[in-house]
Protein backbone atom coordinates (compact mmCIF):
# COMPACT_ATOMS: atom_id res chain seq x y z
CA UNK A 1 160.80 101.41 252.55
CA UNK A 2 163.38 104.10 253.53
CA UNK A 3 163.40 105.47 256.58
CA UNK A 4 162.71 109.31 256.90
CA UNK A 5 165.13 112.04 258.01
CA UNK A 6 164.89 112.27 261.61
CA UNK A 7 165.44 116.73 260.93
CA UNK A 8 162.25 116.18 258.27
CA UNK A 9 160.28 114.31 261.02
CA UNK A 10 160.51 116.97 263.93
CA UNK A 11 160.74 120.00 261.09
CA UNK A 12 163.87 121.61 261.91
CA UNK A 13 166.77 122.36 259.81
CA UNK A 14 170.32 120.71 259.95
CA UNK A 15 172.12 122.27 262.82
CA UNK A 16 169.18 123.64 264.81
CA UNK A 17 169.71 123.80 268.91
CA UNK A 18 168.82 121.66 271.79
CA UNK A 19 166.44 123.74 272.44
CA UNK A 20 164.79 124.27 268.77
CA UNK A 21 164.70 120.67 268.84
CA UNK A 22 163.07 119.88 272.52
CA UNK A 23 160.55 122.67 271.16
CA UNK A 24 159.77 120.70 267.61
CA UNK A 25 159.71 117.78 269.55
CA UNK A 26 156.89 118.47 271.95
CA UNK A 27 154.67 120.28 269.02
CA UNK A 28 154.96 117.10 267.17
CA UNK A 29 154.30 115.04 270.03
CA UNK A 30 151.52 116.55 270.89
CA UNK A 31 149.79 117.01 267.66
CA UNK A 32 150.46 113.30 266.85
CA UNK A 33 149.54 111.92 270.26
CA UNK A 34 147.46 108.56 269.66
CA UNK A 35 144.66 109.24 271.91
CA UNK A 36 144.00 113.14 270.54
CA UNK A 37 143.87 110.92 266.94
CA UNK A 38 141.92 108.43 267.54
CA UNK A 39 140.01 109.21 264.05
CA UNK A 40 143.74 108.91 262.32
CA UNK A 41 145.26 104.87 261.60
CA UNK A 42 148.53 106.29 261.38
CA UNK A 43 148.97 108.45 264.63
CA UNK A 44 150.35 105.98 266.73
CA UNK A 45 153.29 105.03 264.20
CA UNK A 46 154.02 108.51 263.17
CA UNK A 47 154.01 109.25 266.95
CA UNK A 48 156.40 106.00 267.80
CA UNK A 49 158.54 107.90 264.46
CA UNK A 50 158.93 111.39 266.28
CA UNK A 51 160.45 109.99 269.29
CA UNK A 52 162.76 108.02 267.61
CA UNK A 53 164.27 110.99 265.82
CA UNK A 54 164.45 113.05 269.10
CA UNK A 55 165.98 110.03 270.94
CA UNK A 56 168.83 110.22 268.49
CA UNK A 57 168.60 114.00 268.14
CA UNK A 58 168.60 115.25 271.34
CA UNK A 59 171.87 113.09 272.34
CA UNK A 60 175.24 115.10 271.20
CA UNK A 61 177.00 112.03 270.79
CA UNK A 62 174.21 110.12 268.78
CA UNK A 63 173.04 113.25 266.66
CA UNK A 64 177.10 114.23 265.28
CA UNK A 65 177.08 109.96 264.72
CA UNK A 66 173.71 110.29 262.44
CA UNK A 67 174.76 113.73 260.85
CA UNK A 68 177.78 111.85 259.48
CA UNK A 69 176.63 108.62 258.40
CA UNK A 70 172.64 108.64 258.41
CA UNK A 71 170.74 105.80 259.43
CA UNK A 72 173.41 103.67 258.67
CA UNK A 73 175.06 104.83 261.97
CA UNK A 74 172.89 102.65 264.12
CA UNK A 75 172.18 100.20 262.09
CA UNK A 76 174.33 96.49 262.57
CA UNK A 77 174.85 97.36 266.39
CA UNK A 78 176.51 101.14 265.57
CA UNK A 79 175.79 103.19 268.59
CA UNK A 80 173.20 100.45 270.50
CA UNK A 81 175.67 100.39 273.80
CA UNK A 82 174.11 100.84 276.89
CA UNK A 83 171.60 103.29 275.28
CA UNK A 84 169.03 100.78 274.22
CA UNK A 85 168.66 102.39 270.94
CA UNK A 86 165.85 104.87 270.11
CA UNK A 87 162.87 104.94 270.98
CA UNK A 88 161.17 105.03 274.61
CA UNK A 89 163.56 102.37 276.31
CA UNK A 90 166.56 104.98 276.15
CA UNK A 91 166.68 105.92 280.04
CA UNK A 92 167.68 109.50 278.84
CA UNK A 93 166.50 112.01 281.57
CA UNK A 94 166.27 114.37 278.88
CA UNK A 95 164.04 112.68 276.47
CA UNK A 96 162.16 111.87 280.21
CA UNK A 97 161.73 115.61 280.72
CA UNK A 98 160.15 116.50 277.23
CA UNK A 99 158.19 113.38 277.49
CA UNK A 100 156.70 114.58 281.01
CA UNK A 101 155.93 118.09 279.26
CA UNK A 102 153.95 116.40 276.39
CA UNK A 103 151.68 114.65 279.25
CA UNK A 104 151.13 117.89 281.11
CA UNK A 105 150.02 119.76 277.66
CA UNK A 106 147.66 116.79 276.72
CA UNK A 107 146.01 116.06 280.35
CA UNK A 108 147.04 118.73 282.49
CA UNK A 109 143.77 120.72 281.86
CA UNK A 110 141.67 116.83 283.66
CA UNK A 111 144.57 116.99 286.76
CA UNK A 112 144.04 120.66 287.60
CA UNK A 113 146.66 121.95 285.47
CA UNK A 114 150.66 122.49 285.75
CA UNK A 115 150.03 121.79 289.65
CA UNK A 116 150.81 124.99 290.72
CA UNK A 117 153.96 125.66 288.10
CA UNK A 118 155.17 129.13 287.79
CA UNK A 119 153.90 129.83 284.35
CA UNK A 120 151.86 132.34 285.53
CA UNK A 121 153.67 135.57 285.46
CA UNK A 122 150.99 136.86 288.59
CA UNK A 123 149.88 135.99 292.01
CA UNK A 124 146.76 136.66 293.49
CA UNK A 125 147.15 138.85 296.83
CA UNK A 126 145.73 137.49 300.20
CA UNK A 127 142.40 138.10 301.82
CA UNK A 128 142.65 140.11 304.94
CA UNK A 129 141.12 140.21 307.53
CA UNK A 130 139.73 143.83 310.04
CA UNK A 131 137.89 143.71 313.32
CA UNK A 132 135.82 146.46 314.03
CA UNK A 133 134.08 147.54 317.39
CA UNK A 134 130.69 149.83 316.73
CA UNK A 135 127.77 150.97 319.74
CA UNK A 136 124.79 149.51 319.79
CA UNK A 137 123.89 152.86 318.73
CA UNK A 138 125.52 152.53 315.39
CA UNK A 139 124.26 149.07 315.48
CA UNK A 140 120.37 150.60 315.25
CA UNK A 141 121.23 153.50 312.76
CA UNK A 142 124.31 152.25 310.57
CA UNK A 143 127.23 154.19 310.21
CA UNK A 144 130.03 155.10 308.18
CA UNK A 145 133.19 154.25 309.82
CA UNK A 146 137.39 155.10 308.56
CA UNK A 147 139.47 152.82 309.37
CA UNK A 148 143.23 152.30 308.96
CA UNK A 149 144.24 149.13 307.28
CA UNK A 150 148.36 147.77 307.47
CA UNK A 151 148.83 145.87 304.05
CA UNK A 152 150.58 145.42 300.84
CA UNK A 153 149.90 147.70 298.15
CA UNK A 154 151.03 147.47 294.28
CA UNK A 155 154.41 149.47 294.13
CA UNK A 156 153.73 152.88 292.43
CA UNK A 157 157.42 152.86 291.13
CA UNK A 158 157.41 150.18 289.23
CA UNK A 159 153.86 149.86 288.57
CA UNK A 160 153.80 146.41 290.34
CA UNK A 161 156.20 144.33 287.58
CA UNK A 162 159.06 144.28 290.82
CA UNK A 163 161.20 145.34 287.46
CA UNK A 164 162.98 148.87 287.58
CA UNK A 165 161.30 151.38 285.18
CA UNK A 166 157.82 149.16 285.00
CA UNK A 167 160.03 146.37 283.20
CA UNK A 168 158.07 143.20 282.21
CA UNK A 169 159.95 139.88 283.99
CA UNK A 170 161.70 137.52 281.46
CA UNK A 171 161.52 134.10 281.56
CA UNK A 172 163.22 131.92 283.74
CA UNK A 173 167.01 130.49 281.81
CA UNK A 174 167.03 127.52 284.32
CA UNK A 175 163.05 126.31 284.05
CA UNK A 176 162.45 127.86 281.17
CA UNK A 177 159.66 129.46 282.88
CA UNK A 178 158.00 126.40 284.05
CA UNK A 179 158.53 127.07 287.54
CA UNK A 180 160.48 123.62 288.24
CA UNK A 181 162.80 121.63 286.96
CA UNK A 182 163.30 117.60 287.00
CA UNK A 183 165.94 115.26 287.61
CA UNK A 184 166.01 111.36 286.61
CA UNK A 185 166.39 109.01 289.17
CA UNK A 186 166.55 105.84 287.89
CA UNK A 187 163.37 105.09 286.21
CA UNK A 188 161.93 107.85 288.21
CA UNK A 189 161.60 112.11 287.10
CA UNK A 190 161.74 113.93 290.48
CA UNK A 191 160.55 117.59 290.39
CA UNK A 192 160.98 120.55 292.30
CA UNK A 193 160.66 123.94 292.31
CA UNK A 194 162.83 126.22 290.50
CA UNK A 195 165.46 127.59 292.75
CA UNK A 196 166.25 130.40 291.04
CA UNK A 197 162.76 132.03 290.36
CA UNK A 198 161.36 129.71 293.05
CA UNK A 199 158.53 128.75 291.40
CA UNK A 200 157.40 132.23 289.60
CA UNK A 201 159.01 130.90 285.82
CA UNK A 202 160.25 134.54 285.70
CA UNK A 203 163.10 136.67 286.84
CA UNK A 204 163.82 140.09 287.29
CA UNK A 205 166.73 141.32 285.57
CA UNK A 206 166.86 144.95 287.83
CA UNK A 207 164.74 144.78 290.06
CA UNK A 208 162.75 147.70 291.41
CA UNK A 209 164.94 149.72 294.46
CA UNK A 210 161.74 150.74 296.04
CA UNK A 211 160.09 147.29 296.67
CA UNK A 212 163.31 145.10 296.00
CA UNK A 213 161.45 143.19 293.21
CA UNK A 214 158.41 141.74 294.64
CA UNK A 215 156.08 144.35 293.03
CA UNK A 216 154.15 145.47 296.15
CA UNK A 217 155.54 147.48 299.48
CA UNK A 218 153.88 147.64 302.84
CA UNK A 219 151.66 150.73 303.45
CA UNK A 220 149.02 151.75 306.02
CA UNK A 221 145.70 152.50 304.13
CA UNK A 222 142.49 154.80 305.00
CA UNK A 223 139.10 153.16 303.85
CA UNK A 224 135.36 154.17 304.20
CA UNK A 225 133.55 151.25 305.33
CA UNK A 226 129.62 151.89 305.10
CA UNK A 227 127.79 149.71 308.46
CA UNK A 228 124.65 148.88 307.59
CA UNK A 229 122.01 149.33 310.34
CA UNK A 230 121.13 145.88 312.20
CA UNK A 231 124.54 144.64 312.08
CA UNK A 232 125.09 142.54 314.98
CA UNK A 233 128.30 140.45 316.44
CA UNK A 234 129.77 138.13 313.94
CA UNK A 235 128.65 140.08 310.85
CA UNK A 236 131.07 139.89 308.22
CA UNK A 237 131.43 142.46 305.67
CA UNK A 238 133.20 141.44 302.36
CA UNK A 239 135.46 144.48 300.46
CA UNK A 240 135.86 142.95 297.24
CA UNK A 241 140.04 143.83 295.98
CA UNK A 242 140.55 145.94 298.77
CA UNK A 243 142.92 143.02 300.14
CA UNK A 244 146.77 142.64 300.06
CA UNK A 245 147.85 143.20 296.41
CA UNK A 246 149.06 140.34 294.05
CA UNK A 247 152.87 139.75 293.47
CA UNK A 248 153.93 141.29 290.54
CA UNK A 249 151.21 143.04 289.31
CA UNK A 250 148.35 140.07 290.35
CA UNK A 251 144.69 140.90 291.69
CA UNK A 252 144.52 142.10 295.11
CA UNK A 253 142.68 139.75 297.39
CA UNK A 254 140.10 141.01 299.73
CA UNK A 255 139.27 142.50 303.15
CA UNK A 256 137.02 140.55 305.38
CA UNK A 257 135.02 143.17 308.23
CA UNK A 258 134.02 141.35 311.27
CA UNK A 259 131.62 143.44 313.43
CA UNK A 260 132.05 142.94 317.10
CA UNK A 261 128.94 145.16 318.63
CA UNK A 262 130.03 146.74 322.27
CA UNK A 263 127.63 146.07 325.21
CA UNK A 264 125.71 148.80 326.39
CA UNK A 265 124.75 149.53 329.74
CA UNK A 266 121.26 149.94 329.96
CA UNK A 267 120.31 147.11 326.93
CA UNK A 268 120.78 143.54 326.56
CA UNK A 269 120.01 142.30 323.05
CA UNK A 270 118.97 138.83 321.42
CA UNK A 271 118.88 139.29 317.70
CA UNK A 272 116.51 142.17 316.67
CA UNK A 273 114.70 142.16 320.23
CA UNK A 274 116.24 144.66 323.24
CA UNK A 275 115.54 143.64 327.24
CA UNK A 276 115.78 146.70 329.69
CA UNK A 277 115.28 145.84 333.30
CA UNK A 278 113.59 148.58 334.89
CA UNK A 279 114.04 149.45 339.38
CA UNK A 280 110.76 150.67 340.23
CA UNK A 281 109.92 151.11 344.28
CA UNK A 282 107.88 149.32 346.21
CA UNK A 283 105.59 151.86 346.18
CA UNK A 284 104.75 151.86 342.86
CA UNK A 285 104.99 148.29 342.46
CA UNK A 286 101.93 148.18 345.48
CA UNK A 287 99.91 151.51 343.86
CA UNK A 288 100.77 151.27 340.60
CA UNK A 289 102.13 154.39 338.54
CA UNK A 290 104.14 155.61 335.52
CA UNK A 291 107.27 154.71 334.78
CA UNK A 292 109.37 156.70 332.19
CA UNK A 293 112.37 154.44 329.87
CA UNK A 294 114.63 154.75 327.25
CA UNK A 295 113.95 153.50 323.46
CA UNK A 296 117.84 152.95 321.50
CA UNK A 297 116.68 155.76 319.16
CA UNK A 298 117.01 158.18 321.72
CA UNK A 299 113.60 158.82 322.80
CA UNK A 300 111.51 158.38 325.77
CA UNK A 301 108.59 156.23 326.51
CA UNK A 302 106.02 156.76 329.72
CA UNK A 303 104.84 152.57 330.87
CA UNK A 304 101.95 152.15 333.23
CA UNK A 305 103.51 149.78 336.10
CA UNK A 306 99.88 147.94 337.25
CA UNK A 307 99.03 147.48 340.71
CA UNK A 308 100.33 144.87 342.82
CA UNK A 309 103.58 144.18 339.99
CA UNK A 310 106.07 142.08 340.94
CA UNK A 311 109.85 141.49 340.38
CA UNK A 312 110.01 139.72 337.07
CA UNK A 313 106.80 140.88 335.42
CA UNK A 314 107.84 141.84 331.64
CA UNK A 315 105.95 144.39 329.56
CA UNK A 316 106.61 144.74 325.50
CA UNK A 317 107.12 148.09 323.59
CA UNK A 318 105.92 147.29 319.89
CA UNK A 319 108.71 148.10 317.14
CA UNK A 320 111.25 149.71 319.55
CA UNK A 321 113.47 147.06 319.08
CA UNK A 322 116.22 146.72 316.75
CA UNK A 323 116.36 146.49 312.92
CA UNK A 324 116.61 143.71 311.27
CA UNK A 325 120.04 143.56 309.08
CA UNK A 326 118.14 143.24 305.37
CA UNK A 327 114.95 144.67 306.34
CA UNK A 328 112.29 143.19 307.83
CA UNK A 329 111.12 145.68 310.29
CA UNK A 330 111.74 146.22 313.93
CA UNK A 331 111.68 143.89 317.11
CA UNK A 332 110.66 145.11 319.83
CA UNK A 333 111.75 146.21 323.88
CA UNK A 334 111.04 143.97 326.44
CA UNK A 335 110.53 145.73 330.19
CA UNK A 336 110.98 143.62 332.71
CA UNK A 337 110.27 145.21 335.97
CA UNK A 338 112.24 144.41 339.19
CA UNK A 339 110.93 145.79 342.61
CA UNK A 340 113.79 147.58 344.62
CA UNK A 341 113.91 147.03 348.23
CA UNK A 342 114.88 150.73 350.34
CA UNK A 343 117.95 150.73 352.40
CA UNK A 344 119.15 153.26 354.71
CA UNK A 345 116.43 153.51 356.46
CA UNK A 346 115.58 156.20 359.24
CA UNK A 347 114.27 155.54 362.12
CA UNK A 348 110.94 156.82 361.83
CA UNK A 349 111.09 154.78 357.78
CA UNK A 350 111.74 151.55 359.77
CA UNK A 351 108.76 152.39 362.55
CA UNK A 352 106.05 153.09 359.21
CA UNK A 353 107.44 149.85 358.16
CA UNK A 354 106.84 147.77 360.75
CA UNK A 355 103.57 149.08 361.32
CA UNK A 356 102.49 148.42 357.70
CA UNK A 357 103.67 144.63 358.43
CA UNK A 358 101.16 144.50 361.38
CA UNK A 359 98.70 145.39 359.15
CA UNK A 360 99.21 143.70 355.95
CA UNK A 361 98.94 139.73 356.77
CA UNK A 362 96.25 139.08 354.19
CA UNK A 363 98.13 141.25 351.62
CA UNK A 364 100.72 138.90 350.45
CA UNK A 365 98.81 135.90 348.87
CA UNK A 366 101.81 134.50 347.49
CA UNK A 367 104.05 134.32 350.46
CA UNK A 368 100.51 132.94 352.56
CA UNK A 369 101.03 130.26 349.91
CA UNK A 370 104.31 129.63 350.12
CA UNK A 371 104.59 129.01 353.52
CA UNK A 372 101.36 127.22 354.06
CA UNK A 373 102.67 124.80 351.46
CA UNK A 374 106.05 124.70 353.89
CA UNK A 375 103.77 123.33 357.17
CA UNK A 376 102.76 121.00 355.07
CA UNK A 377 106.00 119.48 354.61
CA UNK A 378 107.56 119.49 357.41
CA UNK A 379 104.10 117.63 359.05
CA UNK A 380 104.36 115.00 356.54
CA UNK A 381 108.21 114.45 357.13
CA UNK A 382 107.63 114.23 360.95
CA UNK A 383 104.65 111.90 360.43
């Protein structure tokens, strides 16, 4: 049976480039591949056929030897040399290359794709991220807070191609816009990225005076930020796009808010619940009384101190608390009271003083105690 003509095979005319013929070469490769035929007997030797024509094809040599004289040119040992005739044993880095390609169309989408190749004309812009101080004030209520934000932004010049006059990029002349190029090393294809689009698969011809080509230009921008109310240290707040902008006309990435809530000087806080410690005399702490405090909204609240209260004792305030960040309701204030001992004292204070002390022994249970329990101890340590 005759053999075909290797120009039929890949369907390309007499005299077509390396290039038209690298391109035939990988459609027929690929549409002939055994394993995406498995349905089709003959795949695997009309594959085994188109690689034997481009083996011959692609070589300058080889292809003006076969335009001349046909098959006939490597038949009897014509042309065998080194080369190891046609077919897959030819050591051509080449024939390596387009091979490679074939494997990436076929199973590329199973490995993740091109591994990061430059076909992609766009990147995506990276997330940024903002740190913003609010009261514990703003905390309670929410607020709506400006803010100035230092980032890339999609060149209004060139519209973000990097291309003067909103050019599109054209492909790449030395990876043909794969974003790397190969190199045979023995039995081995090394890759690496395209040096002179480094790794984009595109070049700009003229490219943009205002942002030298890279599509975006550093600007300081104003945003509205909306706090909700309960926001607490460590919140993050996610601004979907409003990130550094992509290269060359990509999606922006996005801005990450993380809430850092100032202490305040009169409240501690754990989660939605506030803690106020509260000075109240001894006076009061002995009688009793009214105490006025502070709630975070702004208001006032008047708290009965019992009689007798001691440093320590805590009282609650329903719902004057904080709010909780997705609703939920309110925590609450926690008092806790802490008996303040004078200074200063006058003479005459000190003299009242002392003179109460004479008369209250049996008015201080707890200190009775405490002591009492101290005899005690040092009895059994000298027994």
């Amino acid at each position: 049976m005759a053999k075909r003509d290797y120009y039929e095979i890949l369907g390309v005319a007499r005299g077509a480039s390396a290039e038209e013929l690298k391109k035939a070469y990988r459609q027929k490769a690929k549409e002939l591949h055994p394993d995406r035929n498995s349905d089709n007997p003959n795949a695997e030797a009309q594959f085994k056929e188109v690689n034997e024509a481009y083996d011959v094809l692609k070589d300058a040599d080889r292809k003006a030897a076969y335009d001349r004289y046909g098959h006939a040119a490597f038949e009897g040992g014509m042309g065998g040399g080194g080369r190891g005739g046609p077919g897959f044993g030819g050591g051509n880095a080449d024939f390596a290359s387009a091979f490679s390609d074939v494997f990436e169309d076929l199973f590329g989408d199973f490995m993740g794709g091109r591994g990061g190749g430059g076909r992609s004309r766009a990147q995506r812009g990276s997330d940024l991220r903002y740190n913003l101080r609010v009261s514990l004030e703003e905390s309670y209520q929410g607020v709506q807070k400006t803010i100035n934000v230092p980032t890339s932004v999609a060149c209004d010049t060139c519209r973000g191609t990097g291309a003067e006059g909103g050019a599109e990029p054209v492909t790449c002349p030395t990876c043909s816009g794969m974003g790397k190029v190969r190199a045979q090393q023995g039995f081995f294809t090394v890759e690496r990225t395209c040096p002179t689009c480094n790794g984009m698969g595109q070049i700009v011809k003229n490219p943009c005076r205002s942002c030298g080509g890279a599509g975006r230009i550093e600007k300081e921008r104003s945003l509205s930020v909306n706090i909700p109310a309960g926001v607490e240290t460590g919140t993050r707040i996610r601004l979907a796009g409003e990130g550094e902008a992509g290269l060359r006309g990509g999606p922006s990435g996005d801005l990450y808010i993380f809430i850092e809530v100032r202490e305040h000087p009169i409240f501690q806080r754990d989660g939605i619940h506030l803690f106020c410690r509260v000075p109240i005399s001894i006076t009061t702490a002995a009688l009793g009384g009214e105490v006025e405090v502070p709630t975070i909204d702004g208001g006032r609240s008047r708290v009965k101190v019992p009689v007798g209260a001691q440093t320590g004792k805590q009282m609650r305030l329903r719902a004057k608390g904080m709010p909780a960040l997705r609703g939920g309701g309110l925590g609450d204030m926690v008092l806790e009271l802490a008996v303040e001992t004078p200074v200063n004292l006058t003479a005459r204070q000190k003299e009242l003083l002392q003179e109460f002390e004479k008369l209250s022994e049996e008015n201080n249970p707890e200190g009775k105690s405490f002591f009492s329990k101290v005899k005690g101890f040092w009895d059994g340590m000298k027994s």
